[in-house]
C-alpha atoms as a PDB file:
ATOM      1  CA  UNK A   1      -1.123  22.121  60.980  1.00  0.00           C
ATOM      2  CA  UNK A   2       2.070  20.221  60.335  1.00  0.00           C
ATOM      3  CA  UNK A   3       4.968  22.405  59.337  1.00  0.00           C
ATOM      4  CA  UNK A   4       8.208  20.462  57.381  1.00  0.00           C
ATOM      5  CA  UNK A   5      10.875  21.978  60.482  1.00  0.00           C
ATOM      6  CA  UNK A   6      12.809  20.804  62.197  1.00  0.00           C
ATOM      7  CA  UNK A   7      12.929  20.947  66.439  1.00  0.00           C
ATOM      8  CA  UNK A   8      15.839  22.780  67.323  1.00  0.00           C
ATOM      9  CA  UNK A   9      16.281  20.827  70.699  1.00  0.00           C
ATOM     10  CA  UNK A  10      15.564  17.278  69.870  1.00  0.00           C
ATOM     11  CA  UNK A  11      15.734  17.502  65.529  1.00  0.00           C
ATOM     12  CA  UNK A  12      12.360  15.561  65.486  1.00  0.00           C
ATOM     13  CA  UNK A  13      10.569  16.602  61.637  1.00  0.00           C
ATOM     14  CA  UNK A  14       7.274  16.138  63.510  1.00  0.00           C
ATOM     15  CA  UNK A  15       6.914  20.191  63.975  1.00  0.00           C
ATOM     16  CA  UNK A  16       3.229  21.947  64.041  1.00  0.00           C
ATOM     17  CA  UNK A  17       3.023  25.758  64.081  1.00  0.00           C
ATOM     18  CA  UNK A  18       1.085  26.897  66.618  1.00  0.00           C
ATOM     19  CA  UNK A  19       0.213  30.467  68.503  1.00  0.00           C
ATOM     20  CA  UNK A  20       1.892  33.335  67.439  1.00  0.00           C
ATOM     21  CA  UNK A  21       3.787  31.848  64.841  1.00  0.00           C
ATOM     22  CA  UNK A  22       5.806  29.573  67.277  1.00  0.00           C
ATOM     23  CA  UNK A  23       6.715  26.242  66.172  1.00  0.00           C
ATOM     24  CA  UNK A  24       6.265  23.015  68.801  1.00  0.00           C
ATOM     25  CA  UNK A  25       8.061  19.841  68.155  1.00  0.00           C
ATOM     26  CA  UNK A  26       5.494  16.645  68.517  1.00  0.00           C
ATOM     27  CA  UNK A  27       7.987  14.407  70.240  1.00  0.00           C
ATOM     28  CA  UNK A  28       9.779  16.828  73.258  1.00  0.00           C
ATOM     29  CA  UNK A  29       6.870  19.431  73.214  1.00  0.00           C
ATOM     30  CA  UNK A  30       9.309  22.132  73.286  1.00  0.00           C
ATOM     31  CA  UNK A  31       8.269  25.414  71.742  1.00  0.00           C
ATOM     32  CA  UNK A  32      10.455  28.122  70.052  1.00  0.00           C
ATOM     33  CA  UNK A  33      10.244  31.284  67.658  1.00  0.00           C
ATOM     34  CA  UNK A  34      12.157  30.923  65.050  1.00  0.00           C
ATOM     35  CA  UNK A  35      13.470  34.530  64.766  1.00  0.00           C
ATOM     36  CA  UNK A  36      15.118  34.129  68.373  1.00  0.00           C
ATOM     37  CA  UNK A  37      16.895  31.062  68.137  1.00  0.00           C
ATOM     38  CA  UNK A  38      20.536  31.232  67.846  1.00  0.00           C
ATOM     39  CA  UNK A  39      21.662  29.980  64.017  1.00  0.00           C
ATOM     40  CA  UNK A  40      23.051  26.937  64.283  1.00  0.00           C
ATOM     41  CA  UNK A  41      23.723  26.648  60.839  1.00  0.00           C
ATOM     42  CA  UNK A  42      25.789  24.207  59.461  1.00  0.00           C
ATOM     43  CA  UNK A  43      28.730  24.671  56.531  1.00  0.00           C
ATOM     44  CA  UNK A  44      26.533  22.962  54.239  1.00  0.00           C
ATOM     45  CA  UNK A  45      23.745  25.375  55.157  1.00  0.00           C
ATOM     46  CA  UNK A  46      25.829  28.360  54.766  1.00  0.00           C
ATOM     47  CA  UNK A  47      27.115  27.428  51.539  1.00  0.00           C
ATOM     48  CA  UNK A  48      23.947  27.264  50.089  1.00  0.00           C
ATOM     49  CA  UNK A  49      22.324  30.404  51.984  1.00  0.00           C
ATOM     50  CA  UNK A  50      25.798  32.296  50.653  1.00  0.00           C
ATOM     51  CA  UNK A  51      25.575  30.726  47.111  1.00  0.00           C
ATOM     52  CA  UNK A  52      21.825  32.067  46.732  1.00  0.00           C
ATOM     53  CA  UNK A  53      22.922  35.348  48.696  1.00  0.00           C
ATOM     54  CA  UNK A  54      25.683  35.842  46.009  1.00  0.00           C
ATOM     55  CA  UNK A  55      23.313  35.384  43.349  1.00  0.00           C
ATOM     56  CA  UNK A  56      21.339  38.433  44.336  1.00  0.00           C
ATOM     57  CA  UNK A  57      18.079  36.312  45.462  1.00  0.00           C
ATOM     58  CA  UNK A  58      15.743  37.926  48.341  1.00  0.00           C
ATOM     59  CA  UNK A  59      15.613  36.325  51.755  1.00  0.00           C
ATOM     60  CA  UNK A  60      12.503  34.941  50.616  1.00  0.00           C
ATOM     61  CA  UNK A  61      13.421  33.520  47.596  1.00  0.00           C
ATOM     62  CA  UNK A  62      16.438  31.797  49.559  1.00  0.00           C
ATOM     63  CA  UNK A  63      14.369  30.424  51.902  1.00  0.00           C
ATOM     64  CA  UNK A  64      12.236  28.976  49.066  1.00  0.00           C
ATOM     65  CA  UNK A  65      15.684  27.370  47.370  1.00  0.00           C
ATOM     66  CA  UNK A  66      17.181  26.010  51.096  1.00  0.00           C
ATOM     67  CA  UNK A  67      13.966  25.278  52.937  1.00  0.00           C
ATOM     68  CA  UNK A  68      15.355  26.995  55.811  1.00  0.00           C
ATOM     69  CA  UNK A  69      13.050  29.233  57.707  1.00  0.00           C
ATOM     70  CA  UNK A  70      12.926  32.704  56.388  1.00  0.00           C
ATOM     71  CA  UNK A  71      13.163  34.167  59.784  1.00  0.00           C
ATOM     72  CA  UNK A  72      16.940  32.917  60.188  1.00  0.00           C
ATOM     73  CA  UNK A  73      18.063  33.158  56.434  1.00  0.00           C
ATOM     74  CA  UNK A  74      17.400  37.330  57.759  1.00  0.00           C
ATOM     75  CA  UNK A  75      19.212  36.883  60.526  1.00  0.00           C
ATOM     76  CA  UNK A  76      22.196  34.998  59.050  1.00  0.00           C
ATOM     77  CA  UNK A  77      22.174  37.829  55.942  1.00  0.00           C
ATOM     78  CA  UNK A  78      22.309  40.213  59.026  1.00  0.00           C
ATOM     79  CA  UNK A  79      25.410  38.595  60.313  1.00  0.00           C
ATOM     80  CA  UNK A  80      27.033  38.453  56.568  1.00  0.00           C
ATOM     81  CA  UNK A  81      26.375  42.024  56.372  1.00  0.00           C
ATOM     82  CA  UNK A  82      28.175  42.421  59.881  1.00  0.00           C
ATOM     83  CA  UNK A  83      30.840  41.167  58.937  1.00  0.00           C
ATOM     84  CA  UNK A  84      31.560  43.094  56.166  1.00  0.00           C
ATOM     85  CA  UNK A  85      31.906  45.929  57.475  1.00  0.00           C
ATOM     86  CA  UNK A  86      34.643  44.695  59.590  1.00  0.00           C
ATOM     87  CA  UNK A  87      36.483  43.582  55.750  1.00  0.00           C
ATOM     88  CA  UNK A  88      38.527  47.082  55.584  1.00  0.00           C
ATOM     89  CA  UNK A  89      40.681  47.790  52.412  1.00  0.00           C
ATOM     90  CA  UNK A  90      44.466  48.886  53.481  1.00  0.00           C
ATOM     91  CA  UNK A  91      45.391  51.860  53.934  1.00  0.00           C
ATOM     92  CA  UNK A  92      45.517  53.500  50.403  1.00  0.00           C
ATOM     93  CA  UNK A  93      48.039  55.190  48.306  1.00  0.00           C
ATOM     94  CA  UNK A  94      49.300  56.286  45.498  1.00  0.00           C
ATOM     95  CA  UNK A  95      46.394  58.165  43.881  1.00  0.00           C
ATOM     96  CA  UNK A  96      42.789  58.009  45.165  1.00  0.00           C
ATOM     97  CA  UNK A  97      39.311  59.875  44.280  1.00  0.00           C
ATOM     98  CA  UNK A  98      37.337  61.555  47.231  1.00  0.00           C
ATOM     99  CA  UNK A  99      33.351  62.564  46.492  1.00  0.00           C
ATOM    100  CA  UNK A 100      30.333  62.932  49.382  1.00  0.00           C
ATOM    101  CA  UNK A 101      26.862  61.739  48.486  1.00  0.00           C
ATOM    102  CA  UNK A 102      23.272  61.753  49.816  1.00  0.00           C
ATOM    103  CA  UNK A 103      21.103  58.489  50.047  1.00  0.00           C
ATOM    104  CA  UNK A 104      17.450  59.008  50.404  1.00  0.00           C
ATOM    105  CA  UNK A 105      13.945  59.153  48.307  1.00  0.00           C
ATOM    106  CA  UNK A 106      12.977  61.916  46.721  1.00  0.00           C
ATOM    107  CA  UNK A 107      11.089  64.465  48.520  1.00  0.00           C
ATOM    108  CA  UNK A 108       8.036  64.238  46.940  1.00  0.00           C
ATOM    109  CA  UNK A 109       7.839  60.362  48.334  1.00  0.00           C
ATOM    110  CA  UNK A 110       8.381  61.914  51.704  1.00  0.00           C
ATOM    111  CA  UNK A 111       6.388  60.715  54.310  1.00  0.00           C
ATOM    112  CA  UNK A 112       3.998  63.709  55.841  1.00  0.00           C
ATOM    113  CA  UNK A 113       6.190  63.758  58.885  1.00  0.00           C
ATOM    114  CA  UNK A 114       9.012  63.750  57.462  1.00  0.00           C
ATOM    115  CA  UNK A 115       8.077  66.891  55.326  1.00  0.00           C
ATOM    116  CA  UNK A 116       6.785  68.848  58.382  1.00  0.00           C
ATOM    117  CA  UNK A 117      10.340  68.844  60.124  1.00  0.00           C
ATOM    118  CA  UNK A 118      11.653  72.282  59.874  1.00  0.00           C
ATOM    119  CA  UNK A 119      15.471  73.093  59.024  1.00  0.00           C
ATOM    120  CA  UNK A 120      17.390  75.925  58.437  1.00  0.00           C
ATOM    121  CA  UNK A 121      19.827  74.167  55.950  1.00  0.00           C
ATOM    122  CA  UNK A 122      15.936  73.132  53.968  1.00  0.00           C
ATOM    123  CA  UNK A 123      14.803  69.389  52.240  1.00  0.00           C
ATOM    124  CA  UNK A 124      18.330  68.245  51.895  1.00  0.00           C
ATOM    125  CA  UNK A 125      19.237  67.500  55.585  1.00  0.00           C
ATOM    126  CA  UNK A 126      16.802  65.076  55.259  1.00  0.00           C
ATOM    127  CA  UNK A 127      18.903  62.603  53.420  1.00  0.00           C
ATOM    128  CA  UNK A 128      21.982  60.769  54.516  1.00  0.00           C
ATOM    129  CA  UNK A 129      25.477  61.987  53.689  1.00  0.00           C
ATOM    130  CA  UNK A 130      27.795  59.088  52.325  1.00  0.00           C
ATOM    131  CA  UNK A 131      31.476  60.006  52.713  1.00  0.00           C
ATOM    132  CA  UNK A 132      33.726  57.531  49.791  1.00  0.00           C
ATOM    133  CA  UNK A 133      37.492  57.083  48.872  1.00  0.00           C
ATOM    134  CA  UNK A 134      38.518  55.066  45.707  1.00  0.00           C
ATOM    135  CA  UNK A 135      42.015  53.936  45.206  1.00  0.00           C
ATOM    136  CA  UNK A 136      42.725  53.673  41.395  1.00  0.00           C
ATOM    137  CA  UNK A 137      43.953  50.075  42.304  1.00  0.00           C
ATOM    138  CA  UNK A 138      40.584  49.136  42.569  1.00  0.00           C
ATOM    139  CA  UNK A 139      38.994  49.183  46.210  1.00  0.00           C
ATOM    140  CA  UNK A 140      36.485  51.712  47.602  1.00  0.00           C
ATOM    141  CA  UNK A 141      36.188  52.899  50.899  1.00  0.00           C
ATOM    142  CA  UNK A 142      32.602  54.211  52.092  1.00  0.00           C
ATOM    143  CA  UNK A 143      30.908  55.562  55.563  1.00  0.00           C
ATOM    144  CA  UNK A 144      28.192  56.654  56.450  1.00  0.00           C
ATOM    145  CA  UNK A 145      29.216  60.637  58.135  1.00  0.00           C
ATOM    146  CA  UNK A 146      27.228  62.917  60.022  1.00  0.00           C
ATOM    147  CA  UNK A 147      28.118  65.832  57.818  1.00  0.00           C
ATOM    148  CA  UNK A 148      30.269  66.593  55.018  1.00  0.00           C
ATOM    149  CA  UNK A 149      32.731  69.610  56.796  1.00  0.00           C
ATOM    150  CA  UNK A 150      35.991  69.452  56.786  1.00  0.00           C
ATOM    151  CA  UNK A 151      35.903  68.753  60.818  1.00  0.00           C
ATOM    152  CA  UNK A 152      34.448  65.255  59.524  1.00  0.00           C
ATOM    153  CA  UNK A 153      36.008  64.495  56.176  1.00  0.00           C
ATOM    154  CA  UNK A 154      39.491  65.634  56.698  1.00  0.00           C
ATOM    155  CA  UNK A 155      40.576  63.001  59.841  1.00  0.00           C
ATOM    156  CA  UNK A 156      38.619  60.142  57.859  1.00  0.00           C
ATOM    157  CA  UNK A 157      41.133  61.062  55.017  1.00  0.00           C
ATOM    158  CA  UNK A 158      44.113  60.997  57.424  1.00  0.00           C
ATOM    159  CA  UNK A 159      43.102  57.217  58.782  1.00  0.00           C
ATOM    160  CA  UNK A 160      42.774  55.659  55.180  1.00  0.00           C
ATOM    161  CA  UNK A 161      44.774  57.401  52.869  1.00  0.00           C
ATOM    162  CA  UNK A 162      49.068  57.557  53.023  1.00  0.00           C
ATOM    163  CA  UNK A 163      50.298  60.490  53.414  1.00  0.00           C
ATOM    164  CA  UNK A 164      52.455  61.996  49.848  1.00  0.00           C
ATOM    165  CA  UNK A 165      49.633  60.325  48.114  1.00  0.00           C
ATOM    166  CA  UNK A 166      47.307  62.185  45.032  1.00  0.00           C
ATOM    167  CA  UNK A 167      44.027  63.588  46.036  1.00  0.00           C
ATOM    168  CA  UNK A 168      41.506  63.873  43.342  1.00  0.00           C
ATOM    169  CA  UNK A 169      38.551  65.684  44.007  1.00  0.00           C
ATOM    170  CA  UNK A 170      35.767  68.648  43.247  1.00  0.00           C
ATOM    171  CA  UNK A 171      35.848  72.115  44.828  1.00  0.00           C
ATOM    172  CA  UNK A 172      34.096  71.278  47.587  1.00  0.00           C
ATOM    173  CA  UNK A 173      34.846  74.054  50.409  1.00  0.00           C
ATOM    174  CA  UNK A 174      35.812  71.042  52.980  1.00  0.00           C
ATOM    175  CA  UNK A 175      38.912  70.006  50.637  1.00  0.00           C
ATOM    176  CA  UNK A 176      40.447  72.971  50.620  1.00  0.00           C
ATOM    177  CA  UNK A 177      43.169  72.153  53.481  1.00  0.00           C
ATOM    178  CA  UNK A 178      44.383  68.619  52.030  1.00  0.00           C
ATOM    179  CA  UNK A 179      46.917  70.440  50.922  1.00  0.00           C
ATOM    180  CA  UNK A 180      48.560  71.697  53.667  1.00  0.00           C
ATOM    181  CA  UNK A 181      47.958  67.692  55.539  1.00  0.00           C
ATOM    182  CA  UNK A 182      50.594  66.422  53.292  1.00  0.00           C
ATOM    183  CA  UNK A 183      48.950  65.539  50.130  1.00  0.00           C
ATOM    184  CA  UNK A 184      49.586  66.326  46.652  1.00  0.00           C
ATOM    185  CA  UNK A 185      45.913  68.041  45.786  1.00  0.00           C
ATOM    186  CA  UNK A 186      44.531  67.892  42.493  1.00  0.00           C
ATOM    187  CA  UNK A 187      40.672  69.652  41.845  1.00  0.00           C
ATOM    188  CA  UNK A 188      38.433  69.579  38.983  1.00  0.00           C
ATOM    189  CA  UNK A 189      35.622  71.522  38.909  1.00  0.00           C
ATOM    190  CA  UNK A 190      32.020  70.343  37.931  1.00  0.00           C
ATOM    191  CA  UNK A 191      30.231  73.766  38.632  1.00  0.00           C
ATOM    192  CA  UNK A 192      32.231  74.363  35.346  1.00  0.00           C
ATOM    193  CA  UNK A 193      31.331  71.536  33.205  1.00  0.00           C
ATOM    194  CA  UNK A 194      34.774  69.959  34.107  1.00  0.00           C
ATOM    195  CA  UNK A 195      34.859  66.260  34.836  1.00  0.00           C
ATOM    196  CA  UNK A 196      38.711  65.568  33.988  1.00  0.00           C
ATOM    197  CA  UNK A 197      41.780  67.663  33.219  1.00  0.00           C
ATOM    198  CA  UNK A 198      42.795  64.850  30.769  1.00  0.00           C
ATOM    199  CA  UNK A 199      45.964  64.123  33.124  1.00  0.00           C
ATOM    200  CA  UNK A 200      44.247  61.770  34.946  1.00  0.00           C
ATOM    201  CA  UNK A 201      42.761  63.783  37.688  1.00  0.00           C
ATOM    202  CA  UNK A 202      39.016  63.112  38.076  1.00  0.00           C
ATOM    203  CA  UNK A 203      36.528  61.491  40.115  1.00  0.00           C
ATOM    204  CA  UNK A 204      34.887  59.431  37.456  1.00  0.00           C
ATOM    205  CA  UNK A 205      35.782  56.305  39.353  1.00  0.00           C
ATOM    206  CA  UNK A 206      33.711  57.504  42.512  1.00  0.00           C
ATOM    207  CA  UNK A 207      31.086  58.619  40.737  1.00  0.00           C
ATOM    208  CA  UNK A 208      30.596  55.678  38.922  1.00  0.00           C
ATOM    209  CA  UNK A 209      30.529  53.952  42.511  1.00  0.00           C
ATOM    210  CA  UNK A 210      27.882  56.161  43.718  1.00  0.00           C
ATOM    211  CA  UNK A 211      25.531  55.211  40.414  1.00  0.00           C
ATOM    212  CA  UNK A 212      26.389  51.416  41.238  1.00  0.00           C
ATOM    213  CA  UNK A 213      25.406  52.202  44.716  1.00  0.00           C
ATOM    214  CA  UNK A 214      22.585  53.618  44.515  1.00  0.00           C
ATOM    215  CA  UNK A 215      21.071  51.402  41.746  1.00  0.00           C
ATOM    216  CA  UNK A 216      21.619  48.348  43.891  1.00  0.00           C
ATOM    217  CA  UNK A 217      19.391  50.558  46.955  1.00  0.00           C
ATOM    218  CA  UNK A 218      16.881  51.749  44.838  1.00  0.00           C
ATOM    219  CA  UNK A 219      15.951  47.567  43.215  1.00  0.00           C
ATOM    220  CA  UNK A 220      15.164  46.819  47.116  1.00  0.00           C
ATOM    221  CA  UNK A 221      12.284  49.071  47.042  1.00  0.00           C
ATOM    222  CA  UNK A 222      13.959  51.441  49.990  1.00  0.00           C
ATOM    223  CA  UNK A 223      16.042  50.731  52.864  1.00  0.00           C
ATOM    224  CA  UNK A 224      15.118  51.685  56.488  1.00  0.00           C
ATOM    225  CA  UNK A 225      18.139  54.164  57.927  1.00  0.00           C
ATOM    226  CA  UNK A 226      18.878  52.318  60.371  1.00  0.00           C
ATOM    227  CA  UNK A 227      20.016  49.182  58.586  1.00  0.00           C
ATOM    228  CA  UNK A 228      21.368  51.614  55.694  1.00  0.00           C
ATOM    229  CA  UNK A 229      25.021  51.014  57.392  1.00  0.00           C
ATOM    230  CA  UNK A 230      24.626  47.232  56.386  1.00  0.00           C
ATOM    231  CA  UNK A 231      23.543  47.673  52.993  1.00  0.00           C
ATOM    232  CA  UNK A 232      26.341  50.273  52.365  1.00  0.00           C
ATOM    233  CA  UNK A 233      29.092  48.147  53.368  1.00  0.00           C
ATOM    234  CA  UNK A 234      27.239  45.038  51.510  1.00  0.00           C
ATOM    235  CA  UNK A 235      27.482  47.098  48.238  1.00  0.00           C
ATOM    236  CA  UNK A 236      31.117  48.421  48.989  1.00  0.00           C
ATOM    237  CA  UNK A 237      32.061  44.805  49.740  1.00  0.00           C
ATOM    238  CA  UNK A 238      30.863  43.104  46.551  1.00  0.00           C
ATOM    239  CA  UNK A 239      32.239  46.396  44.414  1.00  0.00           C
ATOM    240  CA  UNK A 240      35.631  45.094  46.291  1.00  0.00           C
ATOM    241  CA  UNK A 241      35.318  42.012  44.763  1.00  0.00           C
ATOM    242  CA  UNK A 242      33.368  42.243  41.851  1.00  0.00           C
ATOM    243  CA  UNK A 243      36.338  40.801  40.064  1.00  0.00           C
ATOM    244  CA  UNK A 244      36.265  37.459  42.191  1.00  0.00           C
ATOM    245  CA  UNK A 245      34.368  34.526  40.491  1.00  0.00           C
ATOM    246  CA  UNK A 246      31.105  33.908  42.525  1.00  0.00           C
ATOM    247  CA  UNK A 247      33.715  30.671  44.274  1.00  0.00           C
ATOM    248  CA  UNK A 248      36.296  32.960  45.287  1.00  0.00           C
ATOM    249  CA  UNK A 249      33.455  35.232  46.648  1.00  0.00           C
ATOM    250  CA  UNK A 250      31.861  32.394  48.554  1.00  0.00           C
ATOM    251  CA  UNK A 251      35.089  31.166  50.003  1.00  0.00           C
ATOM    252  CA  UNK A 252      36.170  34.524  51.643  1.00  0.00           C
ATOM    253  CA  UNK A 253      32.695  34.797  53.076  1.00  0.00           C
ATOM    254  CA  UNK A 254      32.703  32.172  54.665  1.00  0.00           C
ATOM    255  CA  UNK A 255      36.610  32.862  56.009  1.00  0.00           C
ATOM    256  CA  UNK A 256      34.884  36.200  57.363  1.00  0.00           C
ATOM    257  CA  UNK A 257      32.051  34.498  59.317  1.00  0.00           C
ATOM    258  CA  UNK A 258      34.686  32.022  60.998  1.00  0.00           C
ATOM    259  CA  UNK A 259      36.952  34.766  61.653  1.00  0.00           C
ATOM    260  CA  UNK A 260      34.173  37.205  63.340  1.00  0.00           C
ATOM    261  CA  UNK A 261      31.961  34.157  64.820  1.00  0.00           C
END
């Protein structure tokens, strides 16, 4: 069966697929999978794949639109992904929001095994906390954290937020000591039907954030936990810029991938 690809030794379009789904040029006989190759892709190539990416299309769907093989538009979304986790906001300041969230299906969608584990701390150990800082500037900061006590949270605040800077955030016991760090603290409390003290101290902003985020996880049908780290700072990265046009977007990809290649 002829297959329109191209060699990746020789570039002859005379390519069959054969065993396995390896491809086989017809000229230099040389054989290859196409998920093991290294990218090779070209600006041209990139553009596109980051145009469609952009856009929101699946892998597949790019594939369809470029005519590049679906195996490497995965692996070159895979690299995007990479290197946006490595595109950290600044340090922030001036006043920021701090929240913790879970990511993971509901437990009724639970695999059997999954439901069989036994805790002490019950169903909710079973999803992944998500610890986020928003600046009011703008920018959100988001990682994926083992747990949410203050042994975790409180040196994560230290690294990415100035000290003398306003702390916005809910009674959760793990705040209580931001304080005493060298922030000014400010707390609303949601077990009281408080979401803002009308001064401007809230965690709207956050929140918000987390619906965005977790909208965006949910349309892909579920996310495997291991590549949940990629998606997370995929999402965090176009929240970042959501206020770039789709160029702007595209060009500081693109500056990422030669600056990380």
């Amino acid at each position: 069966m002829k297959y329109k690809k191209i060699c990746a030794r020789c570039f002859s379009k005379k390519v069959y697929v054969v065993r396995r789904g390896k491809y086989k040029c017809a000229k230099c006989k040389y054989e290859w999978n196409p998920c093991k190759l290294p990218l090779h892709l070209s600006r041209k190539e990139w553009v596109k794949i980051l145009g469609w990416f952009l856009r929101g299309l699946s892998s597949q769907a790019i594939s369809n639109e470029t005519g590049i093989n679906r195996w490497r538009i995965l692996r070159a979304l895979t690299k995007v992904r990479r290197v946006m986790i490595k595109d950290v906001p600044d340090v922030f300041n001036g006043t920021v929001e701090i929240d913790e969230t879970y990511l993971g299906g509901q437990w009724k969608n639970k695999r059997k095994g999954q439901k069989q584990i036994k805790s002490k701390r019950g169903r909710g150990t079973l999803k992944t906390p998500i610890f986020g800082i928003l600046c009011r500037s703008g920018k959100v900061w988001a990682e994926i954290v083992p747990d949410v006590e203050a042994k975790t949270l409180i040196p994560l605040i230290r690294k990415q937020v100035k000290l003398g800077s306003v702390i916005c955030s809910d009674t959760w016991k793990s705040y209580t000591g931001i304080a005493a760090k060298g922030y000014v603290h400010r707390m609303v409390e949601h077990g009281k039907g408080e979401y803002s003290d009308r001064q401007g101290n809230h965690i709207n902003g956050l929140e918000g954030f987390w619906g965005y985020l977790k909208r965006k996880l949910a349309a892909k049908g579920g996310i495997r936990k291991e590549k949940l780290p990629l998606y997370l700072a995929e999402y965090v990265w176009r929240y970042n810029y959501r206020k770039f046009t789709t160029k702007k977007q595209l060009d500081k990809l693109l500056n990422l991938l030669y600056k990380y290649n």
